[in-house]
Protein backbone atom coordinates (compact mmCIF):
# COMPACT_ATOMS: atom_id res chain seq x y z
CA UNK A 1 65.79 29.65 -135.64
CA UNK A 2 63.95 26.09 -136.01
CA UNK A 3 60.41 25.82 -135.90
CA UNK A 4 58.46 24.42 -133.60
CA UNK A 5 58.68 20.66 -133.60
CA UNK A 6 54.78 20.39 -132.69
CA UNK A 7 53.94 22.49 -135.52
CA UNK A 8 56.43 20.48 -137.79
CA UNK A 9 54.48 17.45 -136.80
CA UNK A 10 51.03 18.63 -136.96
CA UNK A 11 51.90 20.08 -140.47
CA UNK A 12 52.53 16.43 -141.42
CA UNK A 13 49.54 15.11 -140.36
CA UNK A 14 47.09 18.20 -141.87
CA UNK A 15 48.78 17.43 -145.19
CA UNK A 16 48.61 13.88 -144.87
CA UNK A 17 44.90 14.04 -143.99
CA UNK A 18 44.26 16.63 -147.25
CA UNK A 19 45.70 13.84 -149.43
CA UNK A 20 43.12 11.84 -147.91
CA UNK A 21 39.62 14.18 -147.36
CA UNK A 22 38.06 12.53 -150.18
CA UNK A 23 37.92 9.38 -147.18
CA UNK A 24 35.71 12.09 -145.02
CA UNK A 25 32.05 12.55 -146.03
CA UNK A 26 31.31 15.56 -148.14
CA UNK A 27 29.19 17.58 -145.58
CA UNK A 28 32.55 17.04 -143.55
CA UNK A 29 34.98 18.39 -146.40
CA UNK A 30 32.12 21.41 -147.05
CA UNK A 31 32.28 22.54 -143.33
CA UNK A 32 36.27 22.05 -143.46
CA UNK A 33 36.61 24.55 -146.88
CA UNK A 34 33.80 27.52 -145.72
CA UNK A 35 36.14 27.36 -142.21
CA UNK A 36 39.16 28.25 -143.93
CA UNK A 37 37.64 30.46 -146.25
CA UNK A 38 36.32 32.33 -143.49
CA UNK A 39 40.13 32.34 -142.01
CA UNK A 40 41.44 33.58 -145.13
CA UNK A 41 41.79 37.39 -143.94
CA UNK A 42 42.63 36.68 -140.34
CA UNK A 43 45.55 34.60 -141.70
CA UNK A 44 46.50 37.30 -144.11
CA UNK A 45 47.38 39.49 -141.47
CA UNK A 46 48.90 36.85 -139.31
CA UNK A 47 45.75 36.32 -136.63
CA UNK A 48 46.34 33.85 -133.82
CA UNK A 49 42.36 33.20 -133.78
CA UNK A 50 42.39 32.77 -137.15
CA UNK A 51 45.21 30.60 -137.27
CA UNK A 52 43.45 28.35 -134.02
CA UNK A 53 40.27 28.46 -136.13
CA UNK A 54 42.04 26.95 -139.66
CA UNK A 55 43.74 24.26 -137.23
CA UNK A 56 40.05 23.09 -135.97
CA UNK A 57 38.37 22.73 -139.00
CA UNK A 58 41.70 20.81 -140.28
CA UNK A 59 41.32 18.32 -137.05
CA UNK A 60 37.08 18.40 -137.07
CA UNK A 61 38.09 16.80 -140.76
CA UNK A 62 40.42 14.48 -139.85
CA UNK A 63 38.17 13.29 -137.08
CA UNK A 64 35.75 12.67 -139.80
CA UNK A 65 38.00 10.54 -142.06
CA UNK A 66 37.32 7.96 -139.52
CA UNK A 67 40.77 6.77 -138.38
CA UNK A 68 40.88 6.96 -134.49
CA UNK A 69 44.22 6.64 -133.99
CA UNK A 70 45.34 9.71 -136.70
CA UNK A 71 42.24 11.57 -134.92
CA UNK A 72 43.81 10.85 -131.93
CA UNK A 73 47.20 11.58 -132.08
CA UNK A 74 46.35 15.10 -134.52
CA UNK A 75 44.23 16.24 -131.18
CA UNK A 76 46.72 15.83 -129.05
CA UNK A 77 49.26 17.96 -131.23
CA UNK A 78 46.96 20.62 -132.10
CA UNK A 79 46.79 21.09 -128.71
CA UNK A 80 49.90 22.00 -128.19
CA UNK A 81 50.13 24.21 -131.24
CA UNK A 82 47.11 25.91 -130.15
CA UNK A 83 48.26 26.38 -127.03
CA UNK A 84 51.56 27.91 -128.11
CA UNK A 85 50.64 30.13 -131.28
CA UNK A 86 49.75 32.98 -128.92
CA UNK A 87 53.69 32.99 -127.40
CA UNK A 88 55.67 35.77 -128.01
CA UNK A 89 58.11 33.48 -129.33
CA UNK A 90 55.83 31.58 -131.65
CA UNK A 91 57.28 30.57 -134.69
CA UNK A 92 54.41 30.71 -137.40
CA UNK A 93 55.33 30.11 -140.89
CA UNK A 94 52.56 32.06 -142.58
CA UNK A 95 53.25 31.16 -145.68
CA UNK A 96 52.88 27.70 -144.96
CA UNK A 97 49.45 28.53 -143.11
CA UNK A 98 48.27 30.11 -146.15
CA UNK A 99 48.71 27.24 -148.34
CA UNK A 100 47.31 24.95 -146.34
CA UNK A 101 44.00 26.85 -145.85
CA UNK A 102 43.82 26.96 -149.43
CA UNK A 103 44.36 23.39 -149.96
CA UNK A 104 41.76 22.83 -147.31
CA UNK A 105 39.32 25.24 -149.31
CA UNK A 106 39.44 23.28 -152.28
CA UNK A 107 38.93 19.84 -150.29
């Protein structure tokens, strides 16, 4: 079964805005890591809130990296992943969540 082409997308831009978080201040990149730590559990045992929360402190650090546009356009798709994580038919590669909170963490 494919995955979600909004999620596909949105992982893109999270790990193409954790390349760049050194661009975001460091206040920014410290608020981004304690959110996923603080997700770390929820996402162990595969929790929609926790999953929306990792998401948010991935976009409120891409917002801070200053580039409109990439802020922009990561919004948007959140959104829709957001949205759509709570569906029965939701498609959440955990795995892939996991990682990314711990590369966030370390940012």
């Amino acid at each position: 079964m494919p995955r979600d082409e909004a999620a596909e997308l949105l992982d893109a831009l999270h790990d193409g805005a954790l390349q760049r978080a050194e661009a975001a201040p460091a206040s920014a990149r410290k608020v981004a890591a304690q959110a996923a730590g603080k997700a770390g559990d929820g996402l162990a045992n595969h929790d929609v809130a926790a999953y929306r929360a990792l998401l948010d402190a991935i976009g409120a650090l891409v917002a801070a990296e200053g580039n409109a546009l990439y802020a922009d356009t990561e919004r948007a798709v959140r959104g829709r992943v957001v949205f759509h994580a709570a569906a029965d038919d939701a498609r959440t590669d955990w795995a892939r969540v996991a990682r990314t909170a711990t590369a966030l963490a370390s940012a």
